[in-house]
Structure formats: C-alpha cells, structure tokens
PDB file of N, CA and C in Angstrom:
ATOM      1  N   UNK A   1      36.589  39.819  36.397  1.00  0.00           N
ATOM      2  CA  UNK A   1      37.577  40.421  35.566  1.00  0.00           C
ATOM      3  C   UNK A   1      38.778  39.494  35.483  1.00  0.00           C
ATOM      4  N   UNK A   2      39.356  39.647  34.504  1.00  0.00           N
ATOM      5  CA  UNK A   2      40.354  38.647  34.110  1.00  0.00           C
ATOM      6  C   UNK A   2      41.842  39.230  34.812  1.00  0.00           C
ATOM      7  N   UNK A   3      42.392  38.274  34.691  1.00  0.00           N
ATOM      8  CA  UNK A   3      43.922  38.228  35.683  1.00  0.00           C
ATOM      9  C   UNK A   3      44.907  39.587  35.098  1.00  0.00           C
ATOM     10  N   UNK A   4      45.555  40.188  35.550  1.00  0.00           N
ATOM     11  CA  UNK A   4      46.551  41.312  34.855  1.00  0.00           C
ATOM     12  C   UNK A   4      47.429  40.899  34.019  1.00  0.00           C
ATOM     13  N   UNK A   5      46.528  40.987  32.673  1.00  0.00           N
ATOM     14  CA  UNK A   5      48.064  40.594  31.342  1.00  0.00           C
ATOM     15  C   UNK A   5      49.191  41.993  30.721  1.00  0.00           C
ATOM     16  N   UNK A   6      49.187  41.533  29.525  1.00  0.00           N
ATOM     17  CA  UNK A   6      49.993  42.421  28.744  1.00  0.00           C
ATOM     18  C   UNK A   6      48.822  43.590  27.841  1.00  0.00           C
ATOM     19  N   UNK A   7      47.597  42.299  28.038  1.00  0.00           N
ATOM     20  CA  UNK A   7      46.727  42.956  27.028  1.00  0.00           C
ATOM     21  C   UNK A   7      45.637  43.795  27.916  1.00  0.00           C
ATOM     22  N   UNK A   8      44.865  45.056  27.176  1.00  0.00           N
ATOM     23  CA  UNK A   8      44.028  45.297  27.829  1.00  0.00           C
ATOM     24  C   UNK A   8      42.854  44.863  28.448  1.00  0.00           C
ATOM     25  N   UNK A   9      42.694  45.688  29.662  1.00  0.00           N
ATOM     26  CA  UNK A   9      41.453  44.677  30.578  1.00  0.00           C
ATOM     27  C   UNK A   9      40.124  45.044  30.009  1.00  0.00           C
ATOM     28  N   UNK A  10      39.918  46.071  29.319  1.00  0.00           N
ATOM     29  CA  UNK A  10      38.499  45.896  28.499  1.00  0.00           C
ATOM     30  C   UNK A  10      38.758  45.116  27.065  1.00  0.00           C
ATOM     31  N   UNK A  11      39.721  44.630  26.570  1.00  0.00           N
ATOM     32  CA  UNK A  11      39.587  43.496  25.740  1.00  0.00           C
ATOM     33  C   UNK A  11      39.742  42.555  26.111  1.00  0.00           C
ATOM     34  N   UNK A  12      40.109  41.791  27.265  1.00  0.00           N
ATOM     35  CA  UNK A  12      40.197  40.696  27.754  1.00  0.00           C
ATOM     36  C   UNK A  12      38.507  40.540  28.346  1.00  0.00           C
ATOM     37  N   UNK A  13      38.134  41.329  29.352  1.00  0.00           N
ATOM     38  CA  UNK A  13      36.752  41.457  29.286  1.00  0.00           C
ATOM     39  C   UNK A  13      35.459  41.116  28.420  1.00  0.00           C
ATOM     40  N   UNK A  14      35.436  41.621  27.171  1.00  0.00           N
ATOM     41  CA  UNK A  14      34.892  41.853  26.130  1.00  0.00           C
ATOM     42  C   UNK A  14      34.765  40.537  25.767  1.00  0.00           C
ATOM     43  N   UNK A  15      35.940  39.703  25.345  1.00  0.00           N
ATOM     44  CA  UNK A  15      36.090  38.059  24.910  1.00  0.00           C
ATOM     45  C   UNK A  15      35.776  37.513  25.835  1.00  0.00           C
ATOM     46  N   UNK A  16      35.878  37.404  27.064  1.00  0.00           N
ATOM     47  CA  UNK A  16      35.390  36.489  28.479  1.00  0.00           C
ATOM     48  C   UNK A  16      33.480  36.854  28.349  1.00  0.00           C
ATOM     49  N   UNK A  17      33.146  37.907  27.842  1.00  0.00           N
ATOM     50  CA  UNK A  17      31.683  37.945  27.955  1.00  0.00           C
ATOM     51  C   UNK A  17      30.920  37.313  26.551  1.00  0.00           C
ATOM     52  N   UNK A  18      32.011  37.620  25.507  1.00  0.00           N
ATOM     53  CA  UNK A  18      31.529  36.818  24.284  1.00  0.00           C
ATOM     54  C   UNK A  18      31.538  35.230  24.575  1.00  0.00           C
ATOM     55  N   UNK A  19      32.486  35.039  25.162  1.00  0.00           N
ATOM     56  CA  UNK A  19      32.723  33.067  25.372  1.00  0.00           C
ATOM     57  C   UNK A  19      31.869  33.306  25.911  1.00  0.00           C
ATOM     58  N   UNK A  20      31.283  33.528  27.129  1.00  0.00           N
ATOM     59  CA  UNK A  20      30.216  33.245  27.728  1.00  0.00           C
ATOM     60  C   UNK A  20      28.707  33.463  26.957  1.00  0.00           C
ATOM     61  N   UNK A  21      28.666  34.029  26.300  1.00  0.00           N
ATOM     62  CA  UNK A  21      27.282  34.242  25.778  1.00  0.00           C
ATOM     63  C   UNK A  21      27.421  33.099  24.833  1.00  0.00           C
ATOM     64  N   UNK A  22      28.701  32.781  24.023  1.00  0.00           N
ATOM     65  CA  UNK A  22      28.660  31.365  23.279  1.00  0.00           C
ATOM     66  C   UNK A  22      28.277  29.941  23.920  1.00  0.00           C
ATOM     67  N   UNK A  23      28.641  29.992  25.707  1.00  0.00           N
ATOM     68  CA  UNK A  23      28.090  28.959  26.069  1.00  0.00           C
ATOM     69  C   UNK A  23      27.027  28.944  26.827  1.00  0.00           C
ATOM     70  N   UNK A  24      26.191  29.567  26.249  1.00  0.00           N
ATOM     71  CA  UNK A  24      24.906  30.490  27.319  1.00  0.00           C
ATOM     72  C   UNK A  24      23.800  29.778  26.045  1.00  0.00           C
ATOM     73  N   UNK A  25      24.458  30.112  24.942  1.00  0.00           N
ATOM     74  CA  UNK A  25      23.200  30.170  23.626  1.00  0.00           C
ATOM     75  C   UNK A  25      23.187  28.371  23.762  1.00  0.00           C
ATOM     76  N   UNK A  26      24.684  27.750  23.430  1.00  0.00           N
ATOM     77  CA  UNK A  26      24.785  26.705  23.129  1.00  0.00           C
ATOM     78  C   UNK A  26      23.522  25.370  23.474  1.00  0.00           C
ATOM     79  N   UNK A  27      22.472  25.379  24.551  1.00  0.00           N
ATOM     80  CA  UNK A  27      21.714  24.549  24.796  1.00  0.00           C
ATOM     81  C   UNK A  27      20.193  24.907  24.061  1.00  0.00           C
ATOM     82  N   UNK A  28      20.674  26.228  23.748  1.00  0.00           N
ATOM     83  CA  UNK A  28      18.629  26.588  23.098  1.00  0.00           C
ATOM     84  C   UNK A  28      19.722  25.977  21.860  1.00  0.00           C
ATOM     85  N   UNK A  29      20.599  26.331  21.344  1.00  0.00           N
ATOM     86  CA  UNK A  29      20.425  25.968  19.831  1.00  0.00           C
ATOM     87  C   UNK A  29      20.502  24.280  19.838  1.00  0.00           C
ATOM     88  N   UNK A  30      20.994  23.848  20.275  1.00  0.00           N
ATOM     89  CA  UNK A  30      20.956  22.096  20.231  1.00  0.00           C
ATOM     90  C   UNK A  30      19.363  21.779  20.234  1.00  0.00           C
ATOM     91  N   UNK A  31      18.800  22.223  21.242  1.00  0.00           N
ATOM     92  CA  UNK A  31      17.448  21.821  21.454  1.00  0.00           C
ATOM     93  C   UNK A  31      16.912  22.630  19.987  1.00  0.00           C
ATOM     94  N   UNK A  32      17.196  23.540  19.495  1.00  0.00           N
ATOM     95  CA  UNK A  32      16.752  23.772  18.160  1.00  0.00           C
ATOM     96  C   UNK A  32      16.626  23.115  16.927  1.00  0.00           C
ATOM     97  N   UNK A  33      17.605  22.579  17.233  1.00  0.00           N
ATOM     98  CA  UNK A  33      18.544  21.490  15.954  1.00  0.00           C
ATOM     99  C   UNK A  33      17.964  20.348  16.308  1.00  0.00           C
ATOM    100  N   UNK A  34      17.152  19.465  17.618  1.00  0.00           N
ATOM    101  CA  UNK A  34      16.854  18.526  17.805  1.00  0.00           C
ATOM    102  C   UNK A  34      15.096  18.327  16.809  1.00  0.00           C
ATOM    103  N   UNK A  35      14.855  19.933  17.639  1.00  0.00           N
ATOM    104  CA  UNK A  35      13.372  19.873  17.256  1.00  0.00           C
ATOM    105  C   UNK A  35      13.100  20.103  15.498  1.00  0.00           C
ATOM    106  N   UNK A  36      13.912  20.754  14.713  1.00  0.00           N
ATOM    107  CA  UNK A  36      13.800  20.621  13.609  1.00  0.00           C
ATOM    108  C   UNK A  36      14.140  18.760  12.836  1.00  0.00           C
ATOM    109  N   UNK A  37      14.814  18.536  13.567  1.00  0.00           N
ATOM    110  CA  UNK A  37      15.368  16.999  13.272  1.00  0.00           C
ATOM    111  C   UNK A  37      14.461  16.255  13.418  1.00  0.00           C
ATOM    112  N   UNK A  38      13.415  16.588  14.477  1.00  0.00           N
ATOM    113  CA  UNK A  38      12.188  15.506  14.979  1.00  0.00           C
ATOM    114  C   UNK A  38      11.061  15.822  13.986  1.00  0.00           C
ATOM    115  N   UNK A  39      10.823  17.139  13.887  1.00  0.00           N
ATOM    116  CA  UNK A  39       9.686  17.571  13.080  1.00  0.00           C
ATOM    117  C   UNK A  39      10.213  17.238  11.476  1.00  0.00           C
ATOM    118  N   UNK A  40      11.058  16.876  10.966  1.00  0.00           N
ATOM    119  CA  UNK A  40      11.331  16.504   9.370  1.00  0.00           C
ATOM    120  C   UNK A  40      11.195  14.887   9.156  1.00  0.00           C
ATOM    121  N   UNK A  41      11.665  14.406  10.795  1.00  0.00           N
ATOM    122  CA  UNK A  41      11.542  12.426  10.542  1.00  0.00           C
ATOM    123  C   UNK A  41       9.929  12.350  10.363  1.00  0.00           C
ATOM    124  N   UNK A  42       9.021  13.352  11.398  1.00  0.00           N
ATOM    125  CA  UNK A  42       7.989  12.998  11.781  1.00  0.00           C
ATOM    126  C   UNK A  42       7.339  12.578  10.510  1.00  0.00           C
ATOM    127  N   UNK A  43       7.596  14.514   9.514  1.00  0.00           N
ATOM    128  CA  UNK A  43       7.154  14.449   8.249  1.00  0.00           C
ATOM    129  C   UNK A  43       6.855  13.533   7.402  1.00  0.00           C
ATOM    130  N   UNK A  44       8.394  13.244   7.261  1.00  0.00           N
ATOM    131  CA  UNK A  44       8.601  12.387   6.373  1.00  0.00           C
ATOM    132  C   UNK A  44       8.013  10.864   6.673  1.00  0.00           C
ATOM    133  N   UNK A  45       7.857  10.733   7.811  1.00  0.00           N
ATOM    134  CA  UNK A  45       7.008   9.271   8.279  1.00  0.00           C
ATOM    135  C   UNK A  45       5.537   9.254   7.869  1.00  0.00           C
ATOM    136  N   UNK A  46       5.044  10.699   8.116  1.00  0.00           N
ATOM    137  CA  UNK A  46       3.343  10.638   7.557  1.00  0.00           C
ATOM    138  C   UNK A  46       3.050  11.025   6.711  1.00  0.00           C
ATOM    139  N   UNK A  47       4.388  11.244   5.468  1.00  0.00           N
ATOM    140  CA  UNK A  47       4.331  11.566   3.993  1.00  0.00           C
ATOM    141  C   UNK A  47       4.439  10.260   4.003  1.00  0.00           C
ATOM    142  N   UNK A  48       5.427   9.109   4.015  1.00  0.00           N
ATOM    143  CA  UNK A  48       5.633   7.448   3.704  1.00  0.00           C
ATOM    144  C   UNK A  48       4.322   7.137   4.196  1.00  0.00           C
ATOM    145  N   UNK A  49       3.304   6.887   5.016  1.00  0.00           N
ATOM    146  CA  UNK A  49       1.782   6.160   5.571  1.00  0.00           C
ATOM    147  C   UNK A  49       0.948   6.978   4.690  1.00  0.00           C
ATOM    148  N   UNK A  50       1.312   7.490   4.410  1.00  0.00           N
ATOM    149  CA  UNK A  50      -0.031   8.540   3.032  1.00  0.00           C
ATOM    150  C   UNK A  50       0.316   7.771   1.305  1.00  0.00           C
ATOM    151  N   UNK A  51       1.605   7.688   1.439  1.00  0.00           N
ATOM    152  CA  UNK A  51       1.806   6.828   0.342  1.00  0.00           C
ATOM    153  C   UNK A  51       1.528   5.766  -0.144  1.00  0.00           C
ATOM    154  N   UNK A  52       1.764   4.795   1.070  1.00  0.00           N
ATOM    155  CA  UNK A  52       1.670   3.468   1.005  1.00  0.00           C
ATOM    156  C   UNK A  52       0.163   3.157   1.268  1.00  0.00           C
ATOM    157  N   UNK A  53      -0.485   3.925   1.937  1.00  0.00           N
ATOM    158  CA  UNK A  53      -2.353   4.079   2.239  1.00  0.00           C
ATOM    159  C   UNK A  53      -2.631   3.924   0.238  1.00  0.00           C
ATOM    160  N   UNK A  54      -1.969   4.954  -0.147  1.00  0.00           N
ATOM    161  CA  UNK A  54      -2.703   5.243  -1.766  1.00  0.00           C
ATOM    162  C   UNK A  54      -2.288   4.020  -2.015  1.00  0.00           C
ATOM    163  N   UNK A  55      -0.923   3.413  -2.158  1.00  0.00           N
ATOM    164  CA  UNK A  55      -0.747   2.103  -2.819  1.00  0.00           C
ATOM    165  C   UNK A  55      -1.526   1.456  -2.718  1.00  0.00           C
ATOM    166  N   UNK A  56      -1.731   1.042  -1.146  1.00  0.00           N
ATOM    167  CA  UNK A  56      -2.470  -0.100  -1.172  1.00  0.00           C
ATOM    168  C   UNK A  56      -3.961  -0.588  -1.563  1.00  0.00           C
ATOM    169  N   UNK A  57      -4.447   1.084  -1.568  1.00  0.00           N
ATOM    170  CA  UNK A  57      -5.884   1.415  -1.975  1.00  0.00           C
ATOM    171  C   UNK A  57      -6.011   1.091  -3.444  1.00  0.00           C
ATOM    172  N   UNK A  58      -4.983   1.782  -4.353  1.00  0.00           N
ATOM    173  CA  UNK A  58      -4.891   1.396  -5.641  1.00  0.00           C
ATOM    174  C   UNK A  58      -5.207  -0.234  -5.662  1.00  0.00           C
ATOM    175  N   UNK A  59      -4.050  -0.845  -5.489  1.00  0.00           N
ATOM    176  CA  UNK A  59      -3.862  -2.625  -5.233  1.00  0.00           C
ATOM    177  C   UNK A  59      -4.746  -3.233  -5.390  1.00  0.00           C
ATOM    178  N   UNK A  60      -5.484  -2.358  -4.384  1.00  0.00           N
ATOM    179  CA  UNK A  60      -7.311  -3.416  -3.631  1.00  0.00           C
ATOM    180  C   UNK A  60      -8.330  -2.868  -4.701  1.00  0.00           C
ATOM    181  N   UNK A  61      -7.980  -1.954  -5.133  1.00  0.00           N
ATOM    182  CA  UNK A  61      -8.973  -1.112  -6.585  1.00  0.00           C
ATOM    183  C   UNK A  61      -8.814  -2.413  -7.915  1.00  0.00           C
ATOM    184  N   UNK A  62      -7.817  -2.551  -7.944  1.00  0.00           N
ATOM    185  CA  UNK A  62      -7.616  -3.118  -9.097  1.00  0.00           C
ATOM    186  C   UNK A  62      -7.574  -4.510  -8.967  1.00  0.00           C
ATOM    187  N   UNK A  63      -7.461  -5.311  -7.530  1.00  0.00           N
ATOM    188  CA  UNK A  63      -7.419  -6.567  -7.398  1.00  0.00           C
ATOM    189  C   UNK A  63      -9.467  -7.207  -7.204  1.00  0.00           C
ATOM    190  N   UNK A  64     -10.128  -5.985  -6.817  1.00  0.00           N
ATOM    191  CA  UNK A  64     -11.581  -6.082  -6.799  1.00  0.00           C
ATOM    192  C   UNK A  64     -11.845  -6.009  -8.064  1.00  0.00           C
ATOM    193  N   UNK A  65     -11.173  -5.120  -8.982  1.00  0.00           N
ATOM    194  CA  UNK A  65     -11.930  -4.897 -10.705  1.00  0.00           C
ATOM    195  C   UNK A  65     -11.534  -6.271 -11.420  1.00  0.00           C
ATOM    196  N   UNK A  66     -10.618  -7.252 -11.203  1.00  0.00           N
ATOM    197  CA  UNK A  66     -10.450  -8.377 -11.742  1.00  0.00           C
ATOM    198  C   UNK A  66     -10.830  -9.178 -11.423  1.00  0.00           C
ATOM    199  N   UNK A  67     -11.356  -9.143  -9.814  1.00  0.00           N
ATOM    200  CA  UNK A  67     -12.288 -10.240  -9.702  1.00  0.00           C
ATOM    201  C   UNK A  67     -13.493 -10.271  -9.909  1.00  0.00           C
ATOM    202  N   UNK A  68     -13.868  -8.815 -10.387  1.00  0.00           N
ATOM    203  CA  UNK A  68     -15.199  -8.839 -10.718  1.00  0.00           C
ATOM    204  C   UNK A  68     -15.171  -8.950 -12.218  1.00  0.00           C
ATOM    205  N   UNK A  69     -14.697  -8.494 -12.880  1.00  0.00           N
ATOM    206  CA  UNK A  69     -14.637  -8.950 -14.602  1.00  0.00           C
ATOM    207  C   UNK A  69     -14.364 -10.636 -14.707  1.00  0.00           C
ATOM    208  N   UNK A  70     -13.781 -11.362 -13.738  1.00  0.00           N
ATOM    209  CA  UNK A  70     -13.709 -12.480 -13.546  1.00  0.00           C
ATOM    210  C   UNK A  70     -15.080 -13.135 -13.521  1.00  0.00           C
ATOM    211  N   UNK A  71     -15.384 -12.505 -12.440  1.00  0.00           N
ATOM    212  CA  UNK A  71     -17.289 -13.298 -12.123  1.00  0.00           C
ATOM    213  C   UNK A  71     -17.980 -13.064 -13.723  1.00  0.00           C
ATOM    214  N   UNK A  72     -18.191 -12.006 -13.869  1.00  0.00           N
ATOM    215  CA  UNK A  72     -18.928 -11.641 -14.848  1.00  0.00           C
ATOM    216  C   UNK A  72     -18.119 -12.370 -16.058  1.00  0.00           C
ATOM    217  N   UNK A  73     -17.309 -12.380 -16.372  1.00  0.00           N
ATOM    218  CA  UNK A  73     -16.818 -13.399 -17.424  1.00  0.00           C
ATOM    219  C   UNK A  73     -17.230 -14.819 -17.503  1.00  0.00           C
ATOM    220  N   UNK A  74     -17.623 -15.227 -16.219  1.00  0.00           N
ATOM    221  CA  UNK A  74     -17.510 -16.795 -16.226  1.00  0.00           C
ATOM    222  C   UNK A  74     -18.898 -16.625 -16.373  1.00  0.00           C
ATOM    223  N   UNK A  75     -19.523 -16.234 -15.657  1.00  0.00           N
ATOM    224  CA  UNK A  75     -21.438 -16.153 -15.726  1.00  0.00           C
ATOM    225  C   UNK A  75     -21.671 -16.112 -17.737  1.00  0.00           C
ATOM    226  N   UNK A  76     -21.215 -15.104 -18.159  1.00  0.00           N
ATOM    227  CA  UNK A  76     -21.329 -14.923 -19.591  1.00  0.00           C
ATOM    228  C   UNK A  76     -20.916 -16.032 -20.208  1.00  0.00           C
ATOM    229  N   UNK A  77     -19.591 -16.736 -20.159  1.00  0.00           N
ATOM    230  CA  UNK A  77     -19.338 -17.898 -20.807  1.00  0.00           C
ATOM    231  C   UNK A  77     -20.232 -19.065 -21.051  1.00  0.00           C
ATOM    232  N   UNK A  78     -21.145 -19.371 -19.550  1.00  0.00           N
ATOM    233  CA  UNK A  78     -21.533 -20.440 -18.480  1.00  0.00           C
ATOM    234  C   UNK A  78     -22.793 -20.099 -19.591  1.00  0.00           C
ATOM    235  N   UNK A  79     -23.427 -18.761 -19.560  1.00  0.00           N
ATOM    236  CA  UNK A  79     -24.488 -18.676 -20.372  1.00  0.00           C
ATOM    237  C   UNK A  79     -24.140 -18.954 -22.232  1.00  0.00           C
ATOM    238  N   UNK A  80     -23.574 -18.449 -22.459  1.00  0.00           N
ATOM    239  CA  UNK A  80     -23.636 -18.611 -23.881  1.00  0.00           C
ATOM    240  C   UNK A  80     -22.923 -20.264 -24.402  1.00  0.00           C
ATOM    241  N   UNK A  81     -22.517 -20.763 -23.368  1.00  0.00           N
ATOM    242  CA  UNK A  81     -22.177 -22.027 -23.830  1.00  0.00           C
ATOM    243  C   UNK A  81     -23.509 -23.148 -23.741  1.00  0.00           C
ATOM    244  N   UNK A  82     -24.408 -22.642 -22.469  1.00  0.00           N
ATOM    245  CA  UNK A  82     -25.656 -23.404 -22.211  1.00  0.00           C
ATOM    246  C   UNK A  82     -26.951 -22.955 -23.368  1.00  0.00           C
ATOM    247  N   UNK A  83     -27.014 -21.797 -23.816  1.00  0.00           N
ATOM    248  CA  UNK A  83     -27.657 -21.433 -25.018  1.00  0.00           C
ATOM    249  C   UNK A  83     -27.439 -21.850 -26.134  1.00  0.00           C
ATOM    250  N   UNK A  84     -26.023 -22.238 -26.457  1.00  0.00           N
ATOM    251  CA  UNK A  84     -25.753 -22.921 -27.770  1.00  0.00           C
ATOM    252  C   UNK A  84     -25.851 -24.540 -27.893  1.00  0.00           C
ATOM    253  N   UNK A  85     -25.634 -25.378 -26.518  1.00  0.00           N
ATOM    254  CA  UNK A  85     -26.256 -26.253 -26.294  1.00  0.00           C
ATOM    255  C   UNK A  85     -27.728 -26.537 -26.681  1.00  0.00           C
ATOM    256  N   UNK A  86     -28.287 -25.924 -26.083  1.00  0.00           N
ATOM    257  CA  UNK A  86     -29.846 -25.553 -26.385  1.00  0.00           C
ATOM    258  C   UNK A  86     -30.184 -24.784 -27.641  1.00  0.00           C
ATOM    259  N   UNK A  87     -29.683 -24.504 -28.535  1.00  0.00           N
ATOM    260  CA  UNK A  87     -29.996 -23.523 -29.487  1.00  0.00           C
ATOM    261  C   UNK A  87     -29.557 -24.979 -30.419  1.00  0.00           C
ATOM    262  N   UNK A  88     -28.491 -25.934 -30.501  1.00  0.00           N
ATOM    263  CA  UNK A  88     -27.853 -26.915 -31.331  1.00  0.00           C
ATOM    264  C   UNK A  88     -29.168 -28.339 -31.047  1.00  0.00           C
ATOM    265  N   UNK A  89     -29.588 -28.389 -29.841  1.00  0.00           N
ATOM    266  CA  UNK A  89     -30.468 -29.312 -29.280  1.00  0.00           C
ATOM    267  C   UNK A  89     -31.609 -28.970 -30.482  1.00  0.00           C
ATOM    268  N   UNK A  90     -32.030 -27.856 -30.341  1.00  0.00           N
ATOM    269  CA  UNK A  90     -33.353 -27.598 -31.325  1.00  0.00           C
ATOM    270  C   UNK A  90     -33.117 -27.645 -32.657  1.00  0.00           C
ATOM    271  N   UNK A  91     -31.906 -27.753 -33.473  1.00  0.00           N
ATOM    272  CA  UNK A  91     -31.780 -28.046 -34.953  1.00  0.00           C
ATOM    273  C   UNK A  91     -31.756 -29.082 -34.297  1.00  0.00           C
ATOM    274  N   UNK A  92     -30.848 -29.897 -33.786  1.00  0.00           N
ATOM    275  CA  UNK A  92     -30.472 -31.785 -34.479  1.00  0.00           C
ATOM    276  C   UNK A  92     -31.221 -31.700 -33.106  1.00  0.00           C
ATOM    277  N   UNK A  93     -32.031 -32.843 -32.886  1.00  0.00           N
ATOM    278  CA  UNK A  93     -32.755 -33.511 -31.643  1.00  0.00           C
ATOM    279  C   UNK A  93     -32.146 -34.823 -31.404  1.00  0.00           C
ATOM    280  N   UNK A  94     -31.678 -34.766 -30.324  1.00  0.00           N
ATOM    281  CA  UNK A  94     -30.605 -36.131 -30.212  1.00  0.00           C
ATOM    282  C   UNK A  94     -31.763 -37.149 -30.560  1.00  0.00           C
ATOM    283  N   UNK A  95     -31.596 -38.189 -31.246  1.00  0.00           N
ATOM    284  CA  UNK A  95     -31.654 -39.610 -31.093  1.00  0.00           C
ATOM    285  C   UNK A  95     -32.054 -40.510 -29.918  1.00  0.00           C
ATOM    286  N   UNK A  96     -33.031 -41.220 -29.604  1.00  0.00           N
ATOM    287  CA  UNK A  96     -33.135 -41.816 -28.696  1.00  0.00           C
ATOM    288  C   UNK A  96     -31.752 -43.064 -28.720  1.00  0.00           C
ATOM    289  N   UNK A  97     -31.460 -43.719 -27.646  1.00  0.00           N
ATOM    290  CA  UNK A  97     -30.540 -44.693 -27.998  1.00  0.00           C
ATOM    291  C   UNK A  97     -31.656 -45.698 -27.113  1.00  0.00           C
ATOM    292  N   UNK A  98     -30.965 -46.799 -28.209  1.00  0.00           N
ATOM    293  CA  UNK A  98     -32.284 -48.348 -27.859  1.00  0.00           C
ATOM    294  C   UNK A  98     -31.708 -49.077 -26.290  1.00  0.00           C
ATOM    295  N   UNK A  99     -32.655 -49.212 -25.918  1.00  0.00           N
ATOM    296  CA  UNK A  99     -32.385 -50.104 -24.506  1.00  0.00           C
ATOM    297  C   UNK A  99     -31.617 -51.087 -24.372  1.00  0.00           C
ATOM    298  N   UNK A 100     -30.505 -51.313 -23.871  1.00  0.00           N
ATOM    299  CA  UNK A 100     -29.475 -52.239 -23.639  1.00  0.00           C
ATOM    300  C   UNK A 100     -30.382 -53.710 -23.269  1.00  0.00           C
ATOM    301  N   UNK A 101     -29.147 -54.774 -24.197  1.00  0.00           N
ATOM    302  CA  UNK A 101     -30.008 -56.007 -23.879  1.00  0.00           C
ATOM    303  C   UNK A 101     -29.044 -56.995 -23.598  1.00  0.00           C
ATOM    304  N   UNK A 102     -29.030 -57.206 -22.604  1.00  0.00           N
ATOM    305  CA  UNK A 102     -28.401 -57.961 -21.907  1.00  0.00           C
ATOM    306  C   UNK A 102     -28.384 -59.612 -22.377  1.00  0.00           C
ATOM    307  N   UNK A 103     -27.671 -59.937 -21.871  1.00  0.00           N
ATOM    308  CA  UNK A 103     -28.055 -61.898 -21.332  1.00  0.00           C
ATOM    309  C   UNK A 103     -28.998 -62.279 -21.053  1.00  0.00           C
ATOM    310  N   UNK A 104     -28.871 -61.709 -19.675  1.00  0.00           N
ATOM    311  CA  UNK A 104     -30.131 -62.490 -18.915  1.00  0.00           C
ATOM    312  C   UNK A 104     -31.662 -61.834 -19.559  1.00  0.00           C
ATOM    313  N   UNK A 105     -32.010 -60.674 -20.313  1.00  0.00           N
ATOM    314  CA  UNK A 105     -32.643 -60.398 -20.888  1.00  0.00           C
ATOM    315  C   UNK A 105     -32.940 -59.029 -20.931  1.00  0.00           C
ATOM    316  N   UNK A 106     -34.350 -57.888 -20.862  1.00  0.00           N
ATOM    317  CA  UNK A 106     -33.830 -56.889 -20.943  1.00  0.00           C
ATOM    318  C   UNK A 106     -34.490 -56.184 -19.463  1.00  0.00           C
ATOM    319  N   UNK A 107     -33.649 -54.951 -18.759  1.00  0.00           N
ATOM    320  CA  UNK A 107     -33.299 -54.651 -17.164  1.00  0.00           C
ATOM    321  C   UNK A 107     -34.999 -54.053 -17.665  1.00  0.00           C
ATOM    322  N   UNK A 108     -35.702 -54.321 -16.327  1.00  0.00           N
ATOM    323  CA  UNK A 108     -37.127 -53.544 -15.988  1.00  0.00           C
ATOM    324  C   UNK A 108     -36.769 -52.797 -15.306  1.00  0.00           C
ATOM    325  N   UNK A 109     -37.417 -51.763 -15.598  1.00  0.00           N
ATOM    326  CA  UNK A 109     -37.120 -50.107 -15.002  1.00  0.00           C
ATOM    327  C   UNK A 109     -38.055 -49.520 -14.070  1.00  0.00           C
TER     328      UNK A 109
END
C-alpha cells in the first residue's frame, strides 16, 4: 500500500496495480512485436527466392530456345546451301582445267 497522501488510498492503490500490470504485460508484448517482425522478414525472404527461382527459370527457358533455333538454323542453312551447290553442279558441270605445264615439263602424278 502506498505511503499516506492527500489522495485516497484505494485510488492510489488502484494506479500502483495498473502500473504494475503495465510492466508485467510489457515483455510478452515485445516478444510479440519481435515474432511478428521475424515472421514478415522471413516471408518476405521466401517470397524474393520464389521470384528470382521463376526469373531465372524463365532466363534458362529462353536462353535454351535460342540456342536451339540457333542449331537448327545453321544445320538448315549448311543444307540448303550444299543442295544448291549440287543442284547448280548438275545444270553447268564444271569444266575440267588442263594440266599445268611447267618448264621442266609436265609433273607425273
């Protein structure tokens, strides 16, 4: 019980039990406030690794689809340039060219 004031001893009472219940609560609620604080970083950390997972998946999606339209582009080129070779060979038939003749006379083969 509180010291003999001016004021009454069941209101002086009354506030000495309220302060106290204010510093009674004070450690659950901190630890309240911690654990909501931990559980929103956490969140938000394995919402950011879910994100950047899709990015990078995208990335590798689209960096595999160009290298494969790549391959297949060059194979197609490689072919239709060697077919028209061969397709131009069978109209005009090259020309033999005549055996080089030297000086000293002509090279036996």
């Amino acid at each position: 019980m509180a010291e003999n004031t001016a004021v009454n001893n069941h209101i002086t009472d009354s506030i000495t039990q309220v302060n106290t219940k204010v510093l009674g609560d004070a450690p659950a609620i901190a630890m309240g406030n911690l654990f909501q604080s931990t559980s929103q970083a956490l969140g938000l950390a394995a919402l950011n690794a879910t994100n950047a997972q899709q990015q990078n998946n995208m990335t590798a999606q689209a960096s595999t689809t160009m290298g494969v339209t790549t391959l297949y582009s060059i194979d197609t080129a490689a072919d239709a340039v060697g077919t028209a070779d061969i397709l131009s060979m069978l109209k005009n038939p090259p020309t033999p060219k005549p055996a080089p003749v030297y000086p000293s006379g002509p090279v036996q083969g």
